[in-house]
C-alpha atoms as a PDB file:
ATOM      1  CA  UNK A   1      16.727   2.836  13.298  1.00  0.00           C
ATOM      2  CA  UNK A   2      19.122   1.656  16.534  1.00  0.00           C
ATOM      3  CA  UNK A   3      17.066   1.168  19.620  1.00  0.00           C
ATOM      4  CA  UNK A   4      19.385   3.338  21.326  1.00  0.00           C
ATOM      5  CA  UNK A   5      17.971   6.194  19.334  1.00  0.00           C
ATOM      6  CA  UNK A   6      14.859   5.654  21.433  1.00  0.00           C
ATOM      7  CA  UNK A   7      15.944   7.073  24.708  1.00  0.00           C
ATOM      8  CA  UNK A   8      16.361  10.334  22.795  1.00  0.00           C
ATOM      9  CA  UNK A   9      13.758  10.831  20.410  1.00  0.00           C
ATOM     10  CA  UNK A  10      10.233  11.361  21.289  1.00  0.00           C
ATOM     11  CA  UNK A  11       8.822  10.332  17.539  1.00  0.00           C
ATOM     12  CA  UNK A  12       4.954  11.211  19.433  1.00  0.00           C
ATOM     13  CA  UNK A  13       6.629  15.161  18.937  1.00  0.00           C
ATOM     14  CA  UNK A  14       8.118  14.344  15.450  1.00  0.00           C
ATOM     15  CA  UNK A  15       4.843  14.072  13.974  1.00  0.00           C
ATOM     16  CA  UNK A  16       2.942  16.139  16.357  1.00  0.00           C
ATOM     17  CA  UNK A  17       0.642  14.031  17.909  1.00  0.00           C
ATOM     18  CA  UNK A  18      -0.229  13.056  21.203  1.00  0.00           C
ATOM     19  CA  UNK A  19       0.921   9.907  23.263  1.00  0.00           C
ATOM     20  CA  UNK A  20      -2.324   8.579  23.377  1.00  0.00           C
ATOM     21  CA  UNK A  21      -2.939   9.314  20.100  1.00  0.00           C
ATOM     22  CA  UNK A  22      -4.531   6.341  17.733  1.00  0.00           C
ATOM     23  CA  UNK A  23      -3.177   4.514  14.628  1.00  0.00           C
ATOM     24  CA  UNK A  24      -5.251   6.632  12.700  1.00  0.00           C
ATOM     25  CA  UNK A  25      -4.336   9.942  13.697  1.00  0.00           C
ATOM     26  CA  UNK A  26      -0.709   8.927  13.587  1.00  0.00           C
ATOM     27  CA  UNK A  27      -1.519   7.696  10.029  1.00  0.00           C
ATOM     28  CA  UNK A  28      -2.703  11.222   9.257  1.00  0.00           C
ATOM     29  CA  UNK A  29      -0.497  13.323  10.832  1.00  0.00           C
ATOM     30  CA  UNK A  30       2.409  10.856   9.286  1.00  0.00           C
ATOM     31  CA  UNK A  31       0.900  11.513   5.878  1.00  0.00           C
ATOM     32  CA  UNK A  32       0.404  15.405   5.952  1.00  0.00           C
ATOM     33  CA  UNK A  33       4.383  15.800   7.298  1.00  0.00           C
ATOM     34  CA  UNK A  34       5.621  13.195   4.582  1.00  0.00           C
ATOM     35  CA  UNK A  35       3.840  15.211   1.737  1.00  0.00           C
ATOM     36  CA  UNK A  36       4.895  18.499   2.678  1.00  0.00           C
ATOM     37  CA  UNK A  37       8.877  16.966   3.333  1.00  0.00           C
ATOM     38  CA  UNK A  38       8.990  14.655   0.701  1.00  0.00           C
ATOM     39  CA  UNK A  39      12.782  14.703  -1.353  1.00  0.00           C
ATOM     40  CA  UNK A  40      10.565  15.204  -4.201  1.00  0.00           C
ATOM     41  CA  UNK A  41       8.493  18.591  -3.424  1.00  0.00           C
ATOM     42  CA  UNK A  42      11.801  19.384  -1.499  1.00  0.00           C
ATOM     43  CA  UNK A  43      14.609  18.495  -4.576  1.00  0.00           C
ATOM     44  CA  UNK A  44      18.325  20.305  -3.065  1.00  0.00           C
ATOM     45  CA  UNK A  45      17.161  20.999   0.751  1.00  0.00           C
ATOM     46  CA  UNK A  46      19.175  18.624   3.248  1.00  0.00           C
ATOM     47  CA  UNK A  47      17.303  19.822   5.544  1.00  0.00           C
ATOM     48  CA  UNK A  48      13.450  19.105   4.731  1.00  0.00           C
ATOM     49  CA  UNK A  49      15.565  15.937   3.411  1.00  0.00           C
ATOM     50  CA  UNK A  50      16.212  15.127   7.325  1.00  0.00           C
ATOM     51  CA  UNK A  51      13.074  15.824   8.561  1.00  0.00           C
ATOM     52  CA  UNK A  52      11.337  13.424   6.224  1.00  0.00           C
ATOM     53  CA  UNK A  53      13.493  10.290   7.381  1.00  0.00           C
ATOM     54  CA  UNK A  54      12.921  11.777  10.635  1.00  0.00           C
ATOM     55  CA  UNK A  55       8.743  11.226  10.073  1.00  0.00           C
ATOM     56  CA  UNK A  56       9.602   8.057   8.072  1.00  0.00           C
ATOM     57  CA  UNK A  57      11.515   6.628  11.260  1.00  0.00           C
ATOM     58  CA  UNK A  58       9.046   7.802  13.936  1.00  0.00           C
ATOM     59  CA  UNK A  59       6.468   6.472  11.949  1.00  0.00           C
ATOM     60  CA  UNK A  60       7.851   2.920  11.088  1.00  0.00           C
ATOM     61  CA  UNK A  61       7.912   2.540  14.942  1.00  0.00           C
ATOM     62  CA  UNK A  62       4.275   4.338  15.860  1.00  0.00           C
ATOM     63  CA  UNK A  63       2.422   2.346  13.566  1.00  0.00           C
ATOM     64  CA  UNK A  64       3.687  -0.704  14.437  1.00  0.00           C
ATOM     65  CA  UNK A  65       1.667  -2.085  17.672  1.00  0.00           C
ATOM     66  CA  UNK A  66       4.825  -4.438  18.865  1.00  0.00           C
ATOM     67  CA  UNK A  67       7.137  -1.610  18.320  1.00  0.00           C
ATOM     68  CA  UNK A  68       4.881   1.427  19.715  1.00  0.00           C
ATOM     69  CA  UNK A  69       4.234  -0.284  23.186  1.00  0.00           C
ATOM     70  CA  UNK A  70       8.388  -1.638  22.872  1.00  0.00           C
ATOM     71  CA  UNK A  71       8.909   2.529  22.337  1.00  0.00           C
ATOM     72  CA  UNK A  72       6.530   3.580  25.441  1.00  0.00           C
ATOM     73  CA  UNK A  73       8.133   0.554  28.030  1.00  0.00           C
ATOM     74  CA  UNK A  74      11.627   2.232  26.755  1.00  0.00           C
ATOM     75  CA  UNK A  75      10.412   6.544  27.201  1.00  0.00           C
ATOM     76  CA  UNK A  76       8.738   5.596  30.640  1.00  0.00           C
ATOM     77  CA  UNK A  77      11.616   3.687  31.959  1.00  0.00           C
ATOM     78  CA  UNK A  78      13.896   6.322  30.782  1.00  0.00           C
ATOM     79  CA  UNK A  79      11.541   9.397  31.904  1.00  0.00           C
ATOM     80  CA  UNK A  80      10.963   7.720  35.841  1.00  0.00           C
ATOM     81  CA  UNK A  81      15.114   7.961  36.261  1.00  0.00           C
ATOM     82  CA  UNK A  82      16.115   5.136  33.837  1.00  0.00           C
ATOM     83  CA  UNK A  83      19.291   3.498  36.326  1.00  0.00           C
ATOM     84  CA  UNK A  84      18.383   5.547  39.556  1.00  0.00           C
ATOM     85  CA  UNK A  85      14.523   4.387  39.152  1.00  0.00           C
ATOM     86  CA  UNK A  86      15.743   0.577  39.740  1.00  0.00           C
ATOM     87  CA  UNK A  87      18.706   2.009  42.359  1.00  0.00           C
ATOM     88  CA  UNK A  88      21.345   0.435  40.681  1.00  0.00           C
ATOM     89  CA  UNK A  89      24.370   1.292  38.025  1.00  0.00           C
ATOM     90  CA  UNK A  90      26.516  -0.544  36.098  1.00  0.00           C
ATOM     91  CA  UNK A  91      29.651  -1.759  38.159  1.00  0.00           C
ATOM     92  CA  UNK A  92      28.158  -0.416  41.275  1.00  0.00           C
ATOM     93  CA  UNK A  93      25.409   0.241  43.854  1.00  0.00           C
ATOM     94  CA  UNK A  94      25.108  -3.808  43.923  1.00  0.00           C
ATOM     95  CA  UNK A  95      26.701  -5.043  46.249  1.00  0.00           C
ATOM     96  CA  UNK A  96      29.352  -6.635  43.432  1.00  0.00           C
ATOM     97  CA  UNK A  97      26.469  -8.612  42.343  1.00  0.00           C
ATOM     98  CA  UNK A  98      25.759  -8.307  38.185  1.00  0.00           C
ATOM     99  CA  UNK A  99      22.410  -8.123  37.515  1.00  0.00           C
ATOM    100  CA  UNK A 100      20.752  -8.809  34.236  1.00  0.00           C
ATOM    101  CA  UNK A 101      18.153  -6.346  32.727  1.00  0.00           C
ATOM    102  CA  UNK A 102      16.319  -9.400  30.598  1.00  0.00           C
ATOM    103  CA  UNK A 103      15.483 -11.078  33.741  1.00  0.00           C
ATOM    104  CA  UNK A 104      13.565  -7.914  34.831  1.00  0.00           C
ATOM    105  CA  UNK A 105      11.878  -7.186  31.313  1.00  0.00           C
ATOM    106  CA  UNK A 106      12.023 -10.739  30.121  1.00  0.00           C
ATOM    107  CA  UNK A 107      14.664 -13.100  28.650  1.00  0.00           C
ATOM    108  CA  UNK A 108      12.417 -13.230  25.491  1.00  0.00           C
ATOM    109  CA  UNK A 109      14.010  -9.932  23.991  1.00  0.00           C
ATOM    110  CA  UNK A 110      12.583  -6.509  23.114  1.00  0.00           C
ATOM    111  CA  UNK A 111      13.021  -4.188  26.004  1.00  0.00           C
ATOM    112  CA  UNK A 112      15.512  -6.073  27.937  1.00  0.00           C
ATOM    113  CA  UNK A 113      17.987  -6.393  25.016  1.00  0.00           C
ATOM    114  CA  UNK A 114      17.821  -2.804  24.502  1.00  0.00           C
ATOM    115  CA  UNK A 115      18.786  -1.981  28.055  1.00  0.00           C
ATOM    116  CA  UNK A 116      21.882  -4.803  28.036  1.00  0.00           C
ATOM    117  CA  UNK A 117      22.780  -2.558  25.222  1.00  0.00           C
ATOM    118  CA  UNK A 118      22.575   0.899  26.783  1.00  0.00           C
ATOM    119  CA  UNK A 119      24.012   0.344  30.193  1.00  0.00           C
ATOM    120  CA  UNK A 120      26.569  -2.544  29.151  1.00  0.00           C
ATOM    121  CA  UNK A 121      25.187  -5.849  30.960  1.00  0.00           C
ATOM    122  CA  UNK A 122      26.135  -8.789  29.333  1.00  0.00           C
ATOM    123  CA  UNK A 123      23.290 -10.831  28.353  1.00  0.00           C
ATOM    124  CA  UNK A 124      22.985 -15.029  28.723  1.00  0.00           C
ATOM    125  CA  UNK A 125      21.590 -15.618  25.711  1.00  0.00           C
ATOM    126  CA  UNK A 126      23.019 -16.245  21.997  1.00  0.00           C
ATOM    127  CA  UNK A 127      23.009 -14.013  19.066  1.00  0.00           C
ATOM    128  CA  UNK A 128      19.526 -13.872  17.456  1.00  0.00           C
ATOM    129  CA  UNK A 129      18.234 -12.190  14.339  1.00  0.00           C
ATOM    130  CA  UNK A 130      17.776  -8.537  14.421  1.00  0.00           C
ATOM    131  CA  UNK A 131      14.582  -6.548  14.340  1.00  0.00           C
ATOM    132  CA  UNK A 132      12.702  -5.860  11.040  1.00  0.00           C
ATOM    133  CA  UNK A 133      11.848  -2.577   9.833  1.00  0.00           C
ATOM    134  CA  UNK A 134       9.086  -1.089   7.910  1.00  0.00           C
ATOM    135  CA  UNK A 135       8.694   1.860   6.041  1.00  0.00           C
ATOM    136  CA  UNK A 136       6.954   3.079   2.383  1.00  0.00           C
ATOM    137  CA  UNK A 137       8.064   4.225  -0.840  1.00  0.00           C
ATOM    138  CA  UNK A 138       6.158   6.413  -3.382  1.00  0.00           C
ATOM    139  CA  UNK A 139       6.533   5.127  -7.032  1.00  0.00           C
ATOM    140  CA  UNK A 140       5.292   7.426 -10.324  1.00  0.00           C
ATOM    141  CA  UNK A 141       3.296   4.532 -12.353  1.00  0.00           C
ATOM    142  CA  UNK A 142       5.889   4.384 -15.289  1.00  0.00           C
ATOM    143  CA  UNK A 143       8.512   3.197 -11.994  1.00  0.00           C
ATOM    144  CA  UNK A 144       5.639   0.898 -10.841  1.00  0.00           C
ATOM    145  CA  UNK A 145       5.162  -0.520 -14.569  1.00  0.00           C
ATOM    146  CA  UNK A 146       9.557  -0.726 -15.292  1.00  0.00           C
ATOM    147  CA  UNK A 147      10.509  -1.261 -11.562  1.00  0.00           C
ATOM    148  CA  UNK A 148      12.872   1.542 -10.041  1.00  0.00           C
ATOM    149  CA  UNK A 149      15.627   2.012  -7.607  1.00  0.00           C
ATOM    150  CA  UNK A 150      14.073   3.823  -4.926  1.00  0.00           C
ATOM    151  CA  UNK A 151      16.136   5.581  -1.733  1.00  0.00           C
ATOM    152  CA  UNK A 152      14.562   4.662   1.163  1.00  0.00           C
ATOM    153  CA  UNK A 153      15.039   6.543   4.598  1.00  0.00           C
ATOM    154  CA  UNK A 154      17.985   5.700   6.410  1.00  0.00           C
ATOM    155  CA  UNK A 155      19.643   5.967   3.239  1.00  0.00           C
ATOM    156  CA  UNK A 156      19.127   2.195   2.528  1.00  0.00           C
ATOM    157  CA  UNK A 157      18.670   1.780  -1.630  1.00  0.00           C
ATOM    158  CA  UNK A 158      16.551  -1.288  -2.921  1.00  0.00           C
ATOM    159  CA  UNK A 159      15.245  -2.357  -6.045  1.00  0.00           C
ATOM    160  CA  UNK A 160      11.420  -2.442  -6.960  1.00  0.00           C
ATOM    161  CA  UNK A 161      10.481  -4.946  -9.103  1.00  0.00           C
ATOM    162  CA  UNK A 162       8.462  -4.182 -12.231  1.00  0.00           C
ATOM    163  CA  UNK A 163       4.644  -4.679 -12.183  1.00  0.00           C
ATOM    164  CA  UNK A 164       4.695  -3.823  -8.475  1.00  0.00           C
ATOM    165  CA  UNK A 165       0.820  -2.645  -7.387  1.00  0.00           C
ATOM    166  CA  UNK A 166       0.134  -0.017  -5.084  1.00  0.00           C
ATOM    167  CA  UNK A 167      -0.586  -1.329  -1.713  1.00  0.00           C
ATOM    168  CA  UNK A 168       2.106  -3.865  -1.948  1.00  0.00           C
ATOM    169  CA  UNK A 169       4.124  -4.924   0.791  1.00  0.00           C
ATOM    170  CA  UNK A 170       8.039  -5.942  -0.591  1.00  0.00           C
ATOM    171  CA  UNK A 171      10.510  -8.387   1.505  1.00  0.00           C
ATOM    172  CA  UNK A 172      14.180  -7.379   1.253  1.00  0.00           C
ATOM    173  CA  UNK A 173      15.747  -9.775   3.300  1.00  0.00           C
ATOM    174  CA  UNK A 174      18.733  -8.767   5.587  1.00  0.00           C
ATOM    175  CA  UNK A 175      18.118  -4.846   5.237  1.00  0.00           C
ATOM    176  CA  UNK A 176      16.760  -4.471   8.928  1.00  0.00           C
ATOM    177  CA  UNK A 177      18.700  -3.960  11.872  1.00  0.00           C
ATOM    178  CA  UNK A 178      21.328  -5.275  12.806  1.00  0.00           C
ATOM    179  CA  UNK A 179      21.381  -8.983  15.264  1.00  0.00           C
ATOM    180  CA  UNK A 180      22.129  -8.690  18.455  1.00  0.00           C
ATOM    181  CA  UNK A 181      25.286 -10.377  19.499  1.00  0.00           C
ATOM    182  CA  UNK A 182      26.397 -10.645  16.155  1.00  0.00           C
ATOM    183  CA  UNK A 183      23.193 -12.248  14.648  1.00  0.00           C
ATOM    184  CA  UNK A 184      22.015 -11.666  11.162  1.00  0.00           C
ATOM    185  CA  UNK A 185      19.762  -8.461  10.252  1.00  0.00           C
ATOM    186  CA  UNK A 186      16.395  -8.511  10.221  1.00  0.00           C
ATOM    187  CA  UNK A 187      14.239  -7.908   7.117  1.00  0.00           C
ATOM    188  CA  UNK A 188      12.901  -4.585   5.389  1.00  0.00           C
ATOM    189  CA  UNK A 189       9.784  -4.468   4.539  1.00  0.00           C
ATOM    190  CA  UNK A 190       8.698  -1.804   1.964  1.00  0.00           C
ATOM    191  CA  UNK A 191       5.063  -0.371   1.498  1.00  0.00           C
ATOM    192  CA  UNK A 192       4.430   0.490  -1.953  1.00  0.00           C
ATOM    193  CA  UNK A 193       1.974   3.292  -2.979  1.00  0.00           C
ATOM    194  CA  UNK A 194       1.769   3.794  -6.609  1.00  0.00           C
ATOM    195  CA  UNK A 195       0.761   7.144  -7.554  1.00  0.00           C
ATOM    196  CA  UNK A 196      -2.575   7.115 -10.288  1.00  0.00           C
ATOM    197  CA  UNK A 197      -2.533   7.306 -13.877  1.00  0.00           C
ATOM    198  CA  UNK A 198      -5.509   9.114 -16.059  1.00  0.00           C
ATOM    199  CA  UNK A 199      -5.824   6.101 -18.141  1.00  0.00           C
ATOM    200  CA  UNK A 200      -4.362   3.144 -16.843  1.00  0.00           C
ATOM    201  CA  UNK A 201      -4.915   0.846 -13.737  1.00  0.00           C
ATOM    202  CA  UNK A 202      -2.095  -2.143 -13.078  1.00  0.00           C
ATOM    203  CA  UNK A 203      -3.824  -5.640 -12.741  1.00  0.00           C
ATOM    204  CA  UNK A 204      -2.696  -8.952 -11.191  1.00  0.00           C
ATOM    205  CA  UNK A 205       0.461 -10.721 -12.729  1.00  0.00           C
ATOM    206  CA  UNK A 206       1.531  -7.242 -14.867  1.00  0.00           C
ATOM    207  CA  UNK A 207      -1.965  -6.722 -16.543  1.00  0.00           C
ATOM    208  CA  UNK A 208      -2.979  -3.535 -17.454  1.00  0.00           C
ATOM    209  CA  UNK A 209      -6.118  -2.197 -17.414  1.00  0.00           C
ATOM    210  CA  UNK A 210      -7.979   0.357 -19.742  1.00  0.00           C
ATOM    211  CA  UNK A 211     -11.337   1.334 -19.986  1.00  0.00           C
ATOM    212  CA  UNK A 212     -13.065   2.344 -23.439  1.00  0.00           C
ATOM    213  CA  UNK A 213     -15.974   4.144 -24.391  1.00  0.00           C
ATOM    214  CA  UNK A 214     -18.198   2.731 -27.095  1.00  0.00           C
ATOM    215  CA  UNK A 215     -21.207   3.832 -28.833  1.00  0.00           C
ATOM    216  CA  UNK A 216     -24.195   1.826 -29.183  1.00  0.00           C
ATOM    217  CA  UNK A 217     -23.924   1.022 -32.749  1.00  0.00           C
ATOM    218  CA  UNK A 218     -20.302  -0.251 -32.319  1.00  0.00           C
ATOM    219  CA  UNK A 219     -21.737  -2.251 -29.390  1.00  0.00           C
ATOM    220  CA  UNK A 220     -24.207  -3.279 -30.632  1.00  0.00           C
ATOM    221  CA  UNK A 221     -22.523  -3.827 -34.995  1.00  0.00           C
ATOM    222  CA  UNK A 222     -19.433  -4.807 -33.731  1.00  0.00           C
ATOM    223  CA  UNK A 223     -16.294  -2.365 -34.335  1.00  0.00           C
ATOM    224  CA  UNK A 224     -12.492  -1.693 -34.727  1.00  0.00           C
ATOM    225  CA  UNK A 225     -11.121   0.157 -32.232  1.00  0.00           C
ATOM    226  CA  UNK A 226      -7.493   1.764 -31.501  1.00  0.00           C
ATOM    227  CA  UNK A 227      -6.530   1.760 -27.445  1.00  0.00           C
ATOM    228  CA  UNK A 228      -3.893   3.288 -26.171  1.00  0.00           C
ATOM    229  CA  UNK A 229      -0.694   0.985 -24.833  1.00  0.00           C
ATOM    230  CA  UNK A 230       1.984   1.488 -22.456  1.00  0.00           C
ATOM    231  CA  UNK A 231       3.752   1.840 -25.589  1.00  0.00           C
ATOM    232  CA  UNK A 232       2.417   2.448 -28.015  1.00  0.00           C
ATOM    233  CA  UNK A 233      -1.208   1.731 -29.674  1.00  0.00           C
ATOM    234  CA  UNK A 234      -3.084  -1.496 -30.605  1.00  0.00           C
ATOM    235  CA  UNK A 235      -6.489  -1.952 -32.678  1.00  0.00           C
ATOM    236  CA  UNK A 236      -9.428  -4.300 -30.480  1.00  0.00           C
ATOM    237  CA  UNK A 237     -11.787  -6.113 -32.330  1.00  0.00           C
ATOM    238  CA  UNK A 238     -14.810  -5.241 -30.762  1.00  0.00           C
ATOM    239  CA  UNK A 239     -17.462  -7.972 -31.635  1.00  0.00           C
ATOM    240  CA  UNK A 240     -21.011  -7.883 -32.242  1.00  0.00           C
ATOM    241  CA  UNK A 241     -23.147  -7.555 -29.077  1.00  0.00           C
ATOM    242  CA  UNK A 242     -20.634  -6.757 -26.936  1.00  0.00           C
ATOM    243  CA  UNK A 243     -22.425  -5.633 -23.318  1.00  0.00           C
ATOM    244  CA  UNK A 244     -21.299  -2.563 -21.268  1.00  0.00           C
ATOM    245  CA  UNK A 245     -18.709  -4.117 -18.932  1.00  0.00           C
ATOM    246  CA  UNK A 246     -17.669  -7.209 -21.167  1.00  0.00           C
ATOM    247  CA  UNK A 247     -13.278  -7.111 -20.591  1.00  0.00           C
ATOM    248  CA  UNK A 248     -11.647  -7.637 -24.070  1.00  0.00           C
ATOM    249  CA  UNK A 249      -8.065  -9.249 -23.377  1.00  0.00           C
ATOM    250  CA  UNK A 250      -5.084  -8.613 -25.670  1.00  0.00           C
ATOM    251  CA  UNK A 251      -2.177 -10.884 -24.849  1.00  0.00           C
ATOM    252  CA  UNK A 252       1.594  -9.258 -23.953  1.00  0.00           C
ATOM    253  CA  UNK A 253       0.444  -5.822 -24.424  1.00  0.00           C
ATOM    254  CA  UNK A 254       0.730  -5.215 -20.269  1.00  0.00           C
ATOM    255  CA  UNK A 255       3.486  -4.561 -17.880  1.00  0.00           C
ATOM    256  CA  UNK A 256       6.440  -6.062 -17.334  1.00  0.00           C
ATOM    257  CA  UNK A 257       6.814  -9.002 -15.073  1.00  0.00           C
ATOM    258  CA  UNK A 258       9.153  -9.664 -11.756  1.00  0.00           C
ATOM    259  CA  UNK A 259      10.330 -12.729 -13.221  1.00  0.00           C
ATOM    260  CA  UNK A 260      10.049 -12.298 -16.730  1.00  0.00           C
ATOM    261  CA  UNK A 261       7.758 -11.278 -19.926  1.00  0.00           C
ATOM    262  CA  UNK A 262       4.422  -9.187 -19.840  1.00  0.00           C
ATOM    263  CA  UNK A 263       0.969  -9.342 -18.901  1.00  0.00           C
ATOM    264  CA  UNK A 264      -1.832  -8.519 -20.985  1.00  0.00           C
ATOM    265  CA  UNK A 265      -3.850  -5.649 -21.707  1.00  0.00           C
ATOM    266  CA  UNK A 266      -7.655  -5.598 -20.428  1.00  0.00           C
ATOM    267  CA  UNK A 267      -9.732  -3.760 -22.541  1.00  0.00           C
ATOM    268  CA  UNK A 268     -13.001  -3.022 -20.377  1.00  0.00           C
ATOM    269  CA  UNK A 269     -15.622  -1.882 -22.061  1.00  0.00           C
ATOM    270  CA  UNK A 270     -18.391   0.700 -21.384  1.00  0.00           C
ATOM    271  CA  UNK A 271     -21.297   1.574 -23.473  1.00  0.00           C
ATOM    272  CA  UNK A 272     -21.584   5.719 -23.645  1.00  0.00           C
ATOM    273  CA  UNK A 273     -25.336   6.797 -23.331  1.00  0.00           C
ATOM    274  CA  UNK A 274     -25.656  10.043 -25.175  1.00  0.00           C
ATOM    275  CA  UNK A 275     -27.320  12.814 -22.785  1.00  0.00           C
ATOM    276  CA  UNK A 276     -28.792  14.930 -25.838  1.00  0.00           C
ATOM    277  CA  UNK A 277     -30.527  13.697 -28.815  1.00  0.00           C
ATOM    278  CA  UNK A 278     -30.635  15.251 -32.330  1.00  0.00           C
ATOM    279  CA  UNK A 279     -34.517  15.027 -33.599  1.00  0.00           C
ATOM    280  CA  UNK A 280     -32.879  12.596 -36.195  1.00  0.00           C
ATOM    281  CA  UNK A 281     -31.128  10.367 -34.269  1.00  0.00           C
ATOM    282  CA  UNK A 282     -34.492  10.281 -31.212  1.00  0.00           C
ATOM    283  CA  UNK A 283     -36.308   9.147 -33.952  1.00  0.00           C
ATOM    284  CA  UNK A 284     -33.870   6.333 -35.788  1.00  0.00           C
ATOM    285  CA  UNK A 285     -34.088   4.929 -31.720  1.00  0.00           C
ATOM    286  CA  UNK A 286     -37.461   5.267 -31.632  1.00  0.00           C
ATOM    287  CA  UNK A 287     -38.141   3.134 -34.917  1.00  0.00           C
ATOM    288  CA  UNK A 288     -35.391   0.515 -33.245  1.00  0.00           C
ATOM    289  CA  UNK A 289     -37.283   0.360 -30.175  1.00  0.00           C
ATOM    290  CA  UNK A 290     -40.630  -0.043 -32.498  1.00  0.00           C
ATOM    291  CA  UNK A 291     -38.748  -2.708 -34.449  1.00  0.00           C
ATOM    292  CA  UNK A 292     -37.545  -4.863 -31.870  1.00  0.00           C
ATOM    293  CA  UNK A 293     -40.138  -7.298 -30.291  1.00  0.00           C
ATOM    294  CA  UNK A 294     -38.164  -8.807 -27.765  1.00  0.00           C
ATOM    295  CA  UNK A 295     -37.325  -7.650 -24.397  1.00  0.00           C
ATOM    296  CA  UNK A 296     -34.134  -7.436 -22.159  1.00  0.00           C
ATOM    297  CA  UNK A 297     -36.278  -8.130 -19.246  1.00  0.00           C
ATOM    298  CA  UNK A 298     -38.819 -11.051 -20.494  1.00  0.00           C
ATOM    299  CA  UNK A 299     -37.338 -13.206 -17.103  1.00  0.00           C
ATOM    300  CA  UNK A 300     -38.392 -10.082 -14.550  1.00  0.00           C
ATOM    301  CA  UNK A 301     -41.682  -9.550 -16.480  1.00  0.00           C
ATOM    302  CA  UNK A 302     -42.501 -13.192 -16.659  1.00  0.00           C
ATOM    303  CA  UNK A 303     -42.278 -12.803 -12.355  1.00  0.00           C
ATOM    304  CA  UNK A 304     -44.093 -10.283 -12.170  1.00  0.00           C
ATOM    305  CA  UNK A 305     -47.305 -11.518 -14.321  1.00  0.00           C
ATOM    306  CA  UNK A 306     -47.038 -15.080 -11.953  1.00  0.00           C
ATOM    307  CA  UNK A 307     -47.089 -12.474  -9.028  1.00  0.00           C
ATOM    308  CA  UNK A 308     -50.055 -10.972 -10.238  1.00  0.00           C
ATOM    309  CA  UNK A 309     -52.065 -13.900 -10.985  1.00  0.00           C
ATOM    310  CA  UNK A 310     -50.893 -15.512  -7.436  1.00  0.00           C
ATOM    311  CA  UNK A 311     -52.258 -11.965  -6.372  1.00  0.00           C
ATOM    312  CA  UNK A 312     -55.827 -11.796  -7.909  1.00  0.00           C
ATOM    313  CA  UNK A 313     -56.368 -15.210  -6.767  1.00  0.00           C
ATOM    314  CA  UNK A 314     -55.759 -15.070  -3.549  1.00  0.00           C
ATOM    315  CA  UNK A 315     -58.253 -12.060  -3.749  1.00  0.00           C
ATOM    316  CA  UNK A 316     -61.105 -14.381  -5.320  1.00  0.00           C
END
């Protein structure tokens, strides 16, 4: 957005929070207004279409702390009498003396470069890069997986790369604002949240992970198992033994990657404890429990027999 948009929006009453008002009550109230305008719950109304770059802009400024205290220097100066507070005007009240704004707010930029701009001083100092911007996008998980095109608000359009993770912050250089002076944009910088899916969770590098039931004899015997793929289906050799938790990887079956190829699919398993019994099947468990004369926990057991004997003598 154009800093001179600033003297004329008040983006605290766009999402309908105070000026005082923390990051995470703008967070929330930012949230609540972009789910209820969003171009997708709102498909063919320009208007709800408006009022969610309107949120996404007032936002991308408010949660920003650089930006939000830029925004407050900018609404107070302008709400105390903007030229008539500092009793001067462009081309007159001066005596025929020019006066430059960055001198009173600083020749390092931010505030005074956005007065030079509204009331026409000419600045000393030579084109510099303009401001970056940030603001989100919402991606199904089949766009995160393939990458999309996404419309961002402002109108700006930019490509999302494939295998993108929800959470992720993207760089697209030169979308920002404009320099100052003629210098080069600034950067956009894109917030990705990627909505869920029931059965899949996207991994580092394009991995995709899956989680799979297993019983205890196929734990426990080893099995064959078919899992589900992004596209398609693939069978997992389960092996013998295999522990609840234990990640099974299957190479090239994951998401695309940015620059190329696929990741791999993660197979993590989990061993399902049955929460009813047939009479049959509590006794077969009860003969393998009989059967077996090891014990999973020989190392704690071992401690606690040296505690007890460290115990009783201490008593004697």
């Amino acid at each position: 957005m154009a800093q001179r948009d600033w003297v004329e929006k008040d983006y605290y009453k766009v999402l309908g929070v105070d000026s005082k008002a923390s990051k995470d009550e703008i967070k929330r109230a930012y949230r609540k207004l972009a789910q209820r305008y969003h171009p997708d719950a709102n498909a063919g109304d320009p208007d709800a279409e408006q009022r969610f770059k309107e949120i996404s802009e007032a936002h991308a400024v408010l949660s920003n702390d650089d930006k939000r205290k830029e925004y407050d220097q900018v609404r107070s100066f302008v709400e105390a009498g903007g030229q008539r507070f500092y009793g001067f005007s462009p081309g007159a009240g001066t005596g025929g003396v020019r006066i430059n704004i960055g001198d009173l707010f600083g020749s390092e930029g931010g505030v005074g470069d956005l007065f030079e701009d509204l009331f026409g001083f000419q600045g000393r100092r030579a084109s510099r890069k303009g401001r970056d911007v940030e603001t989100e996008a919402r991606l199904s998980f089949e766009d995160a997986v393939n990458g999309a095109t996404v419309t961002l608000p402002g109108g700006k359009r930019t490509r999302i790369p494939p295998g993108v993770r929800d959470g992720a912050r993207i760089r697209v250089p030169r979308r920002g604002e404009p320099g100052p002076r003629g210098g080069e944009p600034g950067d956009l910088y894109v917030r990705v949240h990627v909505e869920p899916h029931p059965l899949f969770a996207l991994g580092e590098r394009g991995d995709v992970v899956v989680t799979v039931p297993l019983t205890y004899p196929e734990a426990a015997l080893g099995a064959q198992v078919e899992v589900p793929t992004l596209d398609g289906t693939v069978t997992v050799k389960v092996p013998a033994g295999t522990s609840s938790g234990k990640t099974l990887r299957v190479k090239g079956r994951g998401a695309p990657r940015p620059k190329g190829g696929h990741g791999d699919l993660l197979v993590k398993v989990e061993i399902e404890v049955p929460r009813r019994l047939s009479r049959r099947e509590k006794k077969l468990l009860e003969e393998l429990a009989e059967a077996r004369d090891d014990s999973p926990r020989a190392h704690l057991e071992a401690e606690i027999e040296r505690r007890r004997a460290s115990g009783a003598r201490a008593a004697s």
